[in-house]
PDB file of N, CA and C in Angstrom:
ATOM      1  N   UNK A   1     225.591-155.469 147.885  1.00  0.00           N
ATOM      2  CA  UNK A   1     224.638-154.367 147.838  1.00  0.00           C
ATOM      3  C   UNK A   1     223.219-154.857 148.098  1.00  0.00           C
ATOM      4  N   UNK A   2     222.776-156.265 147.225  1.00  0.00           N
ATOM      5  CA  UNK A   2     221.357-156.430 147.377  1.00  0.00           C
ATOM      6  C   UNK A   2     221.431-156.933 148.849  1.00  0.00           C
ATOM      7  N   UNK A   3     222.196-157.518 149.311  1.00  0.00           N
ATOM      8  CA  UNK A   3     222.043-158.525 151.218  1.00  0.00           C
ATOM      9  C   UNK A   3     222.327-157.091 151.494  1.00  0.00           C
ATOM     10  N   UNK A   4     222.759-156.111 151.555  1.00  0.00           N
ATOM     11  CA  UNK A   4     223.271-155.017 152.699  1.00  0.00           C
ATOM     12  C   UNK A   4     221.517-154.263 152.309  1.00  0.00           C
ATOM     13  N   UNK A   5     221.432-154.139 151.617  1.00  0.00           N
ATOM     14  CA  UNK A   5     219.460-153.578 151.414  1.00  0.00           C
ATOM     15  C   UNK A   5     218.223-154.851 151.933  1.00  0.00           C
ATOM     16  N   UNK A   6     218.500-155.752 151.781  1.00  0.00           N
ATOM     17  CA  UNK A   6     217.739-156.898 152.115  1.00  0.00           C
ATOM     18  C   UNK A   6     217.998-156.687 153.752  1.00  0.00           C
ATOM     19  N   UNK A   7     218.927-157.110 154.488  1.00  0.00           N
ATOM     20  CA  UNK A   7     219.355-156.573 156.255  1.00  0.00           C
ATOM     21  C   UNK A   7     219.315-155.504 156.435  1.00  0.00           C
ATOM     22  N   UNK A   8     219.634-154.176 156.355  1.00  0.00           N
ATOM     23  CA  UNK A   8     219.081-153.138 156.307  1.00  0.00           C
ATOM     24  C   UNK A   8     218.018-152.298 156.544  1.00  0.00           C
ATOM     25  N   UNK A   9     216.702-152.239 155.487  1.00  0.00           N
ATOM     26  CA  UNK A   9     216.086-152.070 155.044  1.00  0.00           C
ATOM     27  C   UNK A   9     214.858-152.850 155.662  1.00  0.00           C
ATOM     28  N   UNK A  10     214.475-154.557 155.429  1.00  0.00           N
ATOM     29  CA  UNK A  10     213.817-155.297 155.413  1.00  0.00           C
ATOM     30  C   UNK A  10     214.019-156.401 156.729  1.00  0.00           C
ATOM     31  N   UNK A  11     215.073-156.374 157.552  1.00  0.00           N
ATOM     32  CA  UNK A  11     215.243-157.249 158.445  1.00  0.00           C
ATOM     33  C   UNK A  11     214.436-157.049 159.506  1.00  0.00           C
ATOM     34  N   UNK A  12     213.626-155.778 159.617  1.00  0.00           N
ATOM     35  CA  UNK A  12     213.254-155.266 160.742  1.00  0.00           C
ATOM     36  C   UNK A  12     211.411-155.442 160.500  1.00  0.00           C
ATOM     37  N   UNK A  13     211.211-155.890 159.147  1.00  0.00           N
ATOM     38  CA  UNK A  13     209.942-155.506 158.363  1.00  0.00           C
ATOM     39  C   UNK A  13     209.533-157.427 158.705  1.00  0.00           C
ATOM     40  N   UNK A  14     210.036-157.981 158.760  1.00  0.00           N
ATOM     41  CA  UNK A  14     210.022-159.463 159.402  1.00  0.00           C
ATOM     42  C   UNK A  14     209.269-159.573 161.118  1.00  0.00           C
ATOM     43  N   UNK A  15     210.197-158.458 161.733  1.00  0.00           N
ATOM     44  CA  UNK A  15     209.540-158.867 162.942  1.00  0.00           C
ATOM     45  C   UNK A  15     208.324-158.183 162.975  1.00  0.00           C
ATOM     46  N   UNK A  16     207.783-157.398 162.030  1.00  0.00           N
ATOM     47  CA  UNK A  16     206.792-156.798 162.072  1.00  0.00           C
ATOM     48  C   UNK A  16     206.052-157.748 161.646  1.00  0.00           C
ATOM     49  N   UNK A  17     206.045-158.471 160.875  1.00  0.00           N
ATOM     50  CA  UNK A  17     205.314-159.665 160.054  1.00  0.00           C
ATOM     51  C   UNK A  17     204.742-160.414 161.688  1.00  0.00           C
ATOM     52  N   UNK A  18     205.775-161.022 162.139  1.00  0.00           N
ATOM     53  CA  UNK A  18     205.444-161.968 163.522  1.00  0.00           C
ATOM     54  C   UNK A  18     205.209-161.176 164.417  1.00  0.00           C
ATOM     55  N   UNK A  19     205.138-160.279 164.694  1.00  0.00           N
ATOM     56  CA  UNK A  19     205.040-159.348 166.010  1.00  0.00           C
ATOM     57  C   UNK A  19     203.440-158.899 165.595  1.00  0.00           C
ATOM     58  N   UNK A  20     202.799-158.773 163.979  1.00  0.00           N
ATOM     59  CA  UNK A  20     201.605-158.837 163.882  1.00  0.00           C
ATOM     60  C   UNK A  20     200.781-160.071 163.969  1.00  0.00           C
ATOM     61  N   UNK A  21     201.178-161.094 163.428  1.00  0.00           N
ATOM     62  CA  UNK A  21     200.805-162.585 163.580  1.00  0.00           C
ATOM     63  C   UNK A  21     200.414-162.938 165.050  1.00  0.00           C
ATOM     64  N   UNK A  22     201.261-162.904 165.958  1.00  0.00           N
ATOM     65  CA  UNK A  22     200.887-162.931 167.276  1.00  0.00           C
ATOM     66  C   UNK A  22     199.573-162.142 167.921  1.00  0.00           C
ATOM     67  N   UNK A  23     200.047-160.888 167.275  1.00  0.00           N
ATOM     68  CA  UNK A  23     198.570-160.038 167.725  1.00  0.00           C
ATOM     69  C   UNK A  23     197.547-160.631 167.698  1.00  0.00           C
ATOM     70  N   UNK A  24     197.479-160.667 165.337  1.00  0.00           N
ATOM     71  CA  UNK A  24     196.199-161.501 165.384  1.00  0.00           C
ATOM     72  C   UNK A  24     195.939-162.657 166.024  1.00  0.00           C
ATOM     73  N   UNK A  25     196.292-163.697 166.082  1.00  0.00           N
ATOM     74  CA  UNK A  25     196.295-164.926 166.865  1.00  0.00           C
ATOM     75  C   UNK A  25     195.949-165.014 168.469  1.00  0.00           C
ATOM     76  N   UNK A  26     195.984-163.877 169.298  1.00  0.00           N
ATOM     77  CA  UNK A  26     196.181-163.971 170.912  1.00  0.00           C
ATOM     78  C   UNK A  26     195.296-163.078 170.995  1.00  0.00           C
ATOM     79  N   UNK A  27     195.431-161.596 170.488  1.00  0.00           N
ATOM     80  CA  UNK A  27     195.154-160.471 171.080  1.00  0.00           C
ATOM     81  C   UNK A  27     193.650-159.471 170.709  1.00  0.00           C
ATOM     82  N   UNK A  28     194.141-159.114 169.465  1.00  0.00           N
ATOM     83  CA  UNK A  28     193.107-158.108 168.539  1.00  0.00           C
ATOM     84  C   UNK A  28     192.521-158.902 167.564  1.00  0.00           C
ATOM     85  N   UNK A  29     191.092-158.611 167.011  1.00  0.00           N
ATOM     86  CA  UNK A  29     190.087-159.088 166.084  1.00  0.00           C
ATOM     87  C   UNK A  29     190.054-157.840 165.470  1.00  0.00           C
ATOM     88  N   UNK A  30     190.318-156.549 165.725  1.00  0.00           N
ATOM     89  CA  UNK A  30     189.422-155.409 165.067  1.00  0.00           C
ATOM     90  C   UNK A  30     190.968-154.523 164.266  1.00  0.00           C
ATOM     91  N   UNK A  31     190.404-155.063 162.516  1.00  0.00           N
ATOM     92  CA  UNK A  31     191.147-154.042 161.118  1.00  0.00           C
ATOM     93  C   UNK A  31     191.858-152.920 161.762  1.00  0.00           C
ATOM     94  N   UNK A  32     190.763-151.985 161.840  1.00  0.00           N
ATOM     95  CA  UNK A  32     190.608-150.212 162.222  1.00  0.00           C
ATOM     96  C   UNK A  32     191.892-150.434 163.166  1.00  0.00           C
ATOM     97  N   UNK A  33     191.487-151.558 164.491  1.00  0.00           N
ATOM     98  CA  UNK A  33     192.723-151.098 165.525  1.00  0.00           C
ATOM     99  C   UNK A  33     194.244-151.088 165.157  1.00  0.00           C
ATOM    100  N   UNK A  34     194.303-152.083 163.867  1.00  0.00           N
ATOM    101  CA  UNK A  34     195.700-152.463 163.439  1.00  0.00           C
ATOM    102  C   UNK A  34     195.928-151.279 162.653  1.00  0.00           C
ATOM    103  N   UNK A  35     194.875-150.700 161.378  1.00  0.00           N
ATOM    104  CA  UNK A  35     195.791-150.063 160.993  1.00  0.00           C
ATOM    105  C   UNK A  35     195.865-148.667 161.203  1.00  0.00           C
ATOM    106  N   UNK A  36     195.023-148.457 162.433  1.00  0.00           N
ATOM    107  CA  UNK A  36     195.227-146.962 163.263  1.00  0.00           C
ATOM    108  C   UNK A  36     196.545-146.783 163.964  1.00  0.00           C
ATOM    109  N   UNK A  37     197.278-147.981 164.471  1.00  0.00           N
ATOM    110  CA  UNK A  37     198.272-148.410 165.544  1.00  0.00           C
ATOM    111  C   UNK A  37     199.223-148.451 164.457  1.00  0.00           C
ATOM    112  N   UNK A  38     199.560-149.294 163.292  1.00  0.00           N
ATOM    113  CA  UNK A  38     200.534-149.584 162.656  1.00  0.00           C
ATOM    114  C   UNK A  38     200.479-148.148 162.019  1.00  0.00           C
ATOM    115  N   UNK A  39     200.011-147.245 161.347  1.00  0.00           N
ATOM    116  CA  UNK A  39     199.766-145.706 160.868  1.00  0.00           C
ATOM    117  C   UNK A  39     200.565-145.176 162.065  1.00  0.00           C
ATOM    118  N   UNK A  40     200.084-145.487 163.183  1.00  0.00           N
ATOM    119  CA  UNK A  40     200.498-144.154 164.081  1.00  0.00           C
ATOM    120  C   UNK A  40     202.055-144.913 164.570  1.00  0.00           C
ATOM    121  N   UNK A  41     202.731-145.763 164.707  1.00  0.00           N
ATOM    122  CA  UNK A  41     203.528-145.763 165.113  1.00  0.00           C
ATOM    123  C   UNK A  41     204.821-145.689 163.695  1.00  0.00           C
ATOM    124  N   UNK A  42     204.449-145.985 163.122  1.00  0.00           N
ATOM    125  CA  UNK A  42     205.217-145.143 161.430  1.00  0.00           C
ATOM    126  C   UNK A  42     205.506-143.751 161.871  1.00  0.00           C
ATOM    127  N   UNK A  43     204.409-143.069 161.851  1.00  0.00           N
ATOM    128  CA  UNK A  43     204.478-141.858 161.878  1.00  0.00           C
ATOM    129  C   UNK A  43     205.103-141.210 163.315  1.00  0.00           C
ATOM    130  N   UNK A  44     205.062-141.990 164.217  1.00  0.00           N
ATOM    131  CA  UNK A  44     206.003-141.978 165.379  1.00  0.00           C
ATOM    132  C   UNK A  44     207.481-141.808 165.522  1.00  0.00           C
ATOM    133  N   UNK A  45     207.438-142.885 164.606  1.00  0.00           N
ATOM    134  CA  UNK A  45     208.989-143.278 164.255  1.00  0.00           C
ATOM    135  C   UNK A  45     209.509-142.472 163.427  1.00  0.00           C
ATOM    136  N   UNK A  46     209.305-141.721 162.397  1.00  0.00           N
ATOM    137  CA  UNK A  46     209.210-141.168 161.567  1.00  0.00           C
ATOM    138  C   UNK A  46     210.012-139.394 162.615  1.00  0.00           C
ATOM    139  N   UNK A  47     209.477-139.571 163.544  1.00  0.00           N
ATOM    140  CA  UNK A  47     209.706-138.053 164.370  1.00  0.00           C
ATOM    141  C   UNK A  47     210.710-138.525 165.663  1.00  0.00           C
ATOM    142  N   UNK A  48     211.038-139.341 165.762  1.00  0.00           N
ATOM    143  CA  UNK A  48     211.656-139.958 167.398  1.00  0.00           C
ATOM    144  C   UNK A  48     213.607-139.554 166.735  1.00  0.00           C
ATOM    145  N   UNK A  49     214.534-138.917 167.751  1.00  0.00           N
ATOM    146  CA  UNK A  49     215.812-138.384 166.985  1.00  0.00           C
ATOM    147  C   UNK A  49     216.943-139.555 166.922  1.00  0.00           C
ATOM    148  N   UNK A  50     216.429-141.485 166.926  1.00  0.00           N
ATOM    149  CA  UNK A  50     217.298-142.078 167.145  1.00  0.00           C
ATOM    150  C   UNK A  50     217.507-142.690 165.413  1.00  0.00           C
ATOM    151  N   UNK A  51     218.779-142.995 165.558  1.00  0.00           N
ATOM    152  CA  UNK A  51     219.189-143.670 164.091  1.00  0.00           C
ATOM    153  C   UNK A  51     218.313-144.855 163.846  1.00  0.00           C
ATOM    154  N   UNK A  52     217.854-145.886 165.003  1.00  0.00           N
ATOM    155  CA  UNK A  52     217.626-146.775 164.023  1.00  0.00           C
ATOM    156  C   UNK A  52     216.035-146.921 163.723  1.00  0.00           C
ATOM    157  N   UNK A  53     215.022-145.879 164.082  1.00  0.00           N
ATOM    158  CA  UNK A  53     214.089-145.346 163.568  1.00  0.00           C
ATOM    159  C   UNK A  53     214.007-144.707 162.210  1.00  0.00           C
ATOM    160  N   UNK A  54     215.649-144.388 161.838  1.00  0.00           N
ATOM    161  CA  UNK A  54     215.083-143.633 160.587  1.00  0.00           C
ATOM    162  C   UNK A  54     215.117-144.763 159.156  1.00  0.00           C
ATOM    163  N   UNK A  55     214.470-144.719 158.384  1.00  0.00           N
ATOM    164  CA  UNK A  55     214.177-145.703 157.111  1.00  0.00           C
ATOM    165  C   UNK A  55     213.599-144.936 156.232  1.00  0.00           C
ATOM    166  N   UNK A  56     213.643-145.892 154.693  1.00  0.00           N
ATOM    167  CA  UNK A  56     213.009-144.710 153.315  1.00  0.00           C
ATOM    168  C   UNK A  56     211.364-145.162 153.842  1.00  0.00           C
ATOM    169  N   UNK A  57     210.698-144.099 152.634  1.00  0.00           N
ATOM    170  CA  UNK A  57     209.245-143.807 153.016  1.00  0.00           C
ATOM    171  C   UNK A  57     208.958-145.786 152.057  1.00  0.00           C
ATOM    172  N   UNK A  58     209.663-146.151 151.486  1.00  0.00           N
ATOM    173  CA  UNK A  58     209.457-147.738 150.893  1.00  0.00           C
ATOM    174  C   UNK A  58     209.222-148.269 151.973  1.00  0.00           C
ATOM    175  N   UNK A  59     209.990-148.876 153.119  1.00  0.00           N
ATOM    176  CA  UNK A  59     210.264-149.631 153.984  1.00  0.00           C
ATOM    177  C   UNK A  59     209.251-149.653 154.927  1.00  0.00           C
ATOM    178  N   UNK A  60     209.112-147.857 155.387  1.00  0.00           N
ATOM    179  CA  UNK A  60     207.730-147.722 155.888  1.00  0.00           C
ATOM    180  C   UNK A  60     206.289-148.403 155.517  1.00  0.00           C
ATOM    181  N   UNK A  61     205.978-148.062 153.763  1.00  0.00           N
ATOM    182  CA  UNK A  61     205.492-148.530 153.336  1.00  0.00           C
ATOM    183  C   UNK A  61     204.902-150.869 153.643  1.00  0.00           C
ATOM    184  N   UNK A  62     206.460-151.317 153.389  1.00  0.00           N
ATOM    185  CA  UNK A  62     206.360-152.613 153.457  1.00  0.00           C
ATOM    186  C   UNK A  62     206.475-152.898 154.816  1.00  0.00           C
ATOM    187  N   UNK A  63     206.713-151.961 155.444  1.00  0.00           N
ATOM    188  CA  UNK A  63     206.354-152.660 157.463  1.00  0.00           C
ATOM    189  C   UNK A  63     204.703-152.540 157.185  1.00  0.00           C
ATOM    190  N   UNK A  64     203.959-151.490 156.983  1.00  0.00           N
ATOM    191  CA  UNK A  64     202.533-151.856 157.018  1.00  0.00           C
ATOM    192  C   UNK A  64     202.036-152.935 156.648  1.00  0.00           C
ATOM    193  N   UNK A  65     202.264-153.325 154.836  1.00  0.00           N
ATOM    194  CA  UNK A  65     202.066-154.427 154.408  1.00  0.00           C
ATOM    195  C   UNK A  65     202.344-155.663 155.062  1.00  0.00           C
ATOM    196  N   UNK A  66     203.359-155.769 155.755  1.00  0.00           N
ATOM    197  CA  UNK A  66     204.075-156.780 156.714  1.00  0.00           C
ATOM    198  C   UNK A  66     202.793-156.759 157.682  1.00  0.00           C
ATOM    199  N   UNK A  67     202.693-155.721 158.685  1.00  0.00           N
ATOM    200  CA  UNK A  67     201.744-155.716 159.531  1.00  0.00           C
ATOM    201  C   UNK A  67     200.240-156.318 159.109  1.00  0.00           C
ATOM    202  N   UNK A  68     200.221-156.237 158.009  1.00  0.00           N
ATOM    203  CA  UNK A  68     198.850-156.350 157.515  1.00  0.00           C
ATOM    204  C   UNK A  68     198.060-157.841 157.507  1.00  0.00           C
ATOM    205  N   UNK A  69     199.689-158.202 156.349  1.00  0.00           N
ATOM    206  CA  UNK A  69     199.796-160.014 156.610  1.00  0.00           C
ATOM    207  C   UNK A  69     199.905-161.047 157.438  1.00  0.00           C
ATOM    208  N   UNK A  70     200.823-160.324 158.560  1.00  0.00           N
ATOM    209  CA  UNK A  70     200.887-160.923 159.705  1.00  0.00           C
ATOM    210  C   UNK A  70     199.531-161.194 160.655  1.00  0.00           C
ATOM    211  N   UNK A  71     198.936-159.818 160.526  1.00  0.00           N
ATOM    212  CA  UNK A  71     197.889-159.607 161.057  1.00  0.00           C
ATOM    213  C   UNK A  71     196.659-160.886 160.737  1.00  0.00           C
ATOM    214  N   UNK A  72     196.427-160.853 159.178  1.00  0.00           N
ATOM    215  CA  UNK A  72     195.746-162.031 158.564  1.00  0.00           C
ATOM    216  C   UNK A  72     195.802-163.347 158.581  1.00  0.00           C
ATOM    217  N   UNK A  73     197.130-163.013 158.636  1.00  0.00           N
ATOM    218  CA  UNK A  73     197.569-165.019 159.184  1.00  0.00           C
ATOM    219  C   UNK A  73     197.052-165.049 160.707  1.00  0.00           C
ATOM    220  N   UNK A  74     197.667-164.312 161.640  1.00  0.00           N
ATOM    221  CA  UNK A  74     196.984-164.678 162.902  1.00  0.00           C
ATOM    222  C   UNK A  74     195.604-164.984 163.256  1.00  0.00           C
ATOM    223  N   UNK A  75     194.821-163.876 162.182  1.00  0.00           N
ATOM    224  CA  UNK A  75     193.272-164.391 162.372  1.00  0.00           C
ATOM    225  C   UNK A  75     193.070-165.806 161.585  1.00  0.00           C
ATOM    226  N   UNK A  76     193.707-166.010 160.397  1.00  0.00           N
ATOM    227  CA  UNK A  76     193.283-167.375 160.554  1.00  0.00           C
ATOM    228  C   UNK A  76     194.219-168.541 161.387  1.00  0.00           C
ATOM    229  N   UNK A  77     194.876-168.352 161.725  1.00  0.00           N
ATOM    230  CA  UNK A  77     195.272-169.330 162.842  1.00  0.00           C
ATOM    231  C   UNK A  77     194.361-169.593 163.708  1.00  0.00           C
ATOM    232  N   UNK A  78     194.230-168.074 164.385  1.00  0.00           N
ATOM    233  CA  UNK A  78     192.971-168.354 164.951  1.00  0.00           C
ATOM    234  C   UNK A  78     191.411-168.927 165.096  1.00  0.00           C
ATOM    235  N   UNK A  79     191.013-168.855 163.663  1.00  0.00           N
ATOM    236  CA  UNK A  79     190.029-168.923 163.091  1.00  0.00           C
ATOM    237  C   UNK A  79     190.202-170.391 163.354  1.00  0.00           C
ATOM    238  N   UNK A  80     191.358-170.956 162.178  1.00  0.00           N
ATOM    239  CA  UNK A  80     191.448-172.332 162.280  1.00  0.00           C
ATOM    240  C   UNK A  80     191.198-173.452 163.564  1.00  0.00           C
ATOM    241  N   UNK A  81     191.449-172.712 164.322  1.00  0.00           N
ATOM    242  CA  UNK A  81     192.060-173.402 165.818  1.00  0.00           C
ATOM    243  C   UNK A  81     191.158-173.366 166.577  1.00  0.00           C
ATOM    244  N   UNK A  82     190.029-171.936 166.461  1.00  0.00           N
ATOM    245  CA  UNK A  82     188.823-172.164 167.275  1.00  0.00           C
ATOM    246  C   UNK A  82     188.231-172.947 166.662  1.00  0.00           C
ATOM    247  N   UNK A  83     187.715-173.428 165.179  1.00  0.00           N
ATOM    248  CA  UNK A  83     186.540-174.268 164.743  1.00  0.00           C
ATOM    249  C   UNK A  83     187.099-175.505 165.108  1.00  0.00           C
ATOM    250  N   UNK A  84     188.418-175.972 165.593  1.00  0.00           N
ATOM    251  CA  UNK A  84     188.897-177.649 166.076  1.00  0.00           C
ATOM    252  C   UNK A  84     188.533-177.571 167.662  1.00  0.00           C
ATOM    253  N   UNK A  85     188.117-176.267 168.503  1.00  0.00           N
ATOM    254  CA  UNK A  85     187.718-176.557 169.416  1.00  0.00           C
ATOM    255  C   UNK A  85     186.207-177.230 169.666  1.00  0.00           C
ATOM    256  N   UNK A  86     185.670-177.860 168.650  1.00  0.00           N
ATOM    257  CA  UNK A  86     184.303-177.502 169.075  1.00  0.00           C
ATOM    258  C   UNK A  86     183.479-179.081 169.448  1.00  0.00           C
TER     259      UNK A  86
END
């Protein structure tokens, strides 16, 4: 029960973690853009008629958080990596 909720539920909330990490790290510097984008594609998903879009309002919840962290680590990766350029 807990691994069938852990894969389930949370396996998908991982690639959100690295799929934000990358962002921060390569792509975006700007909060607002992440969590206007991570908001709106919840709420995307939330309306789209395929099964594996649908999830509890929790999960939703911890993909943001995921997004959030990921997001933070990438800026300091980044962060880190530009001040060794110098």
């Amino acid at each position: 029960m807990v691994m069938n909720l852990i894969y389930d539920e949370n396996l998908w909330t991982v690639g959100h973690f690295f799929m934000w990490l990358i962002i921060g790290r390569y792509f975006l510097k700007s909060w607002l853009i992440v969590i206007i984008l991570s908001i709106t594609w919840e709420a995307f998903e939330y309306y789209i008629p395929y099964d594996i879009a649908k999830e509890t309002w929790f999960n939703k919840f911890t993909d943001l958080i995921a997004n959030s962290f990921g997001f933070y680590v990438g800026l300091k990766i980044r962060k880190y990596i530009d001040s060794k350029k110098v």
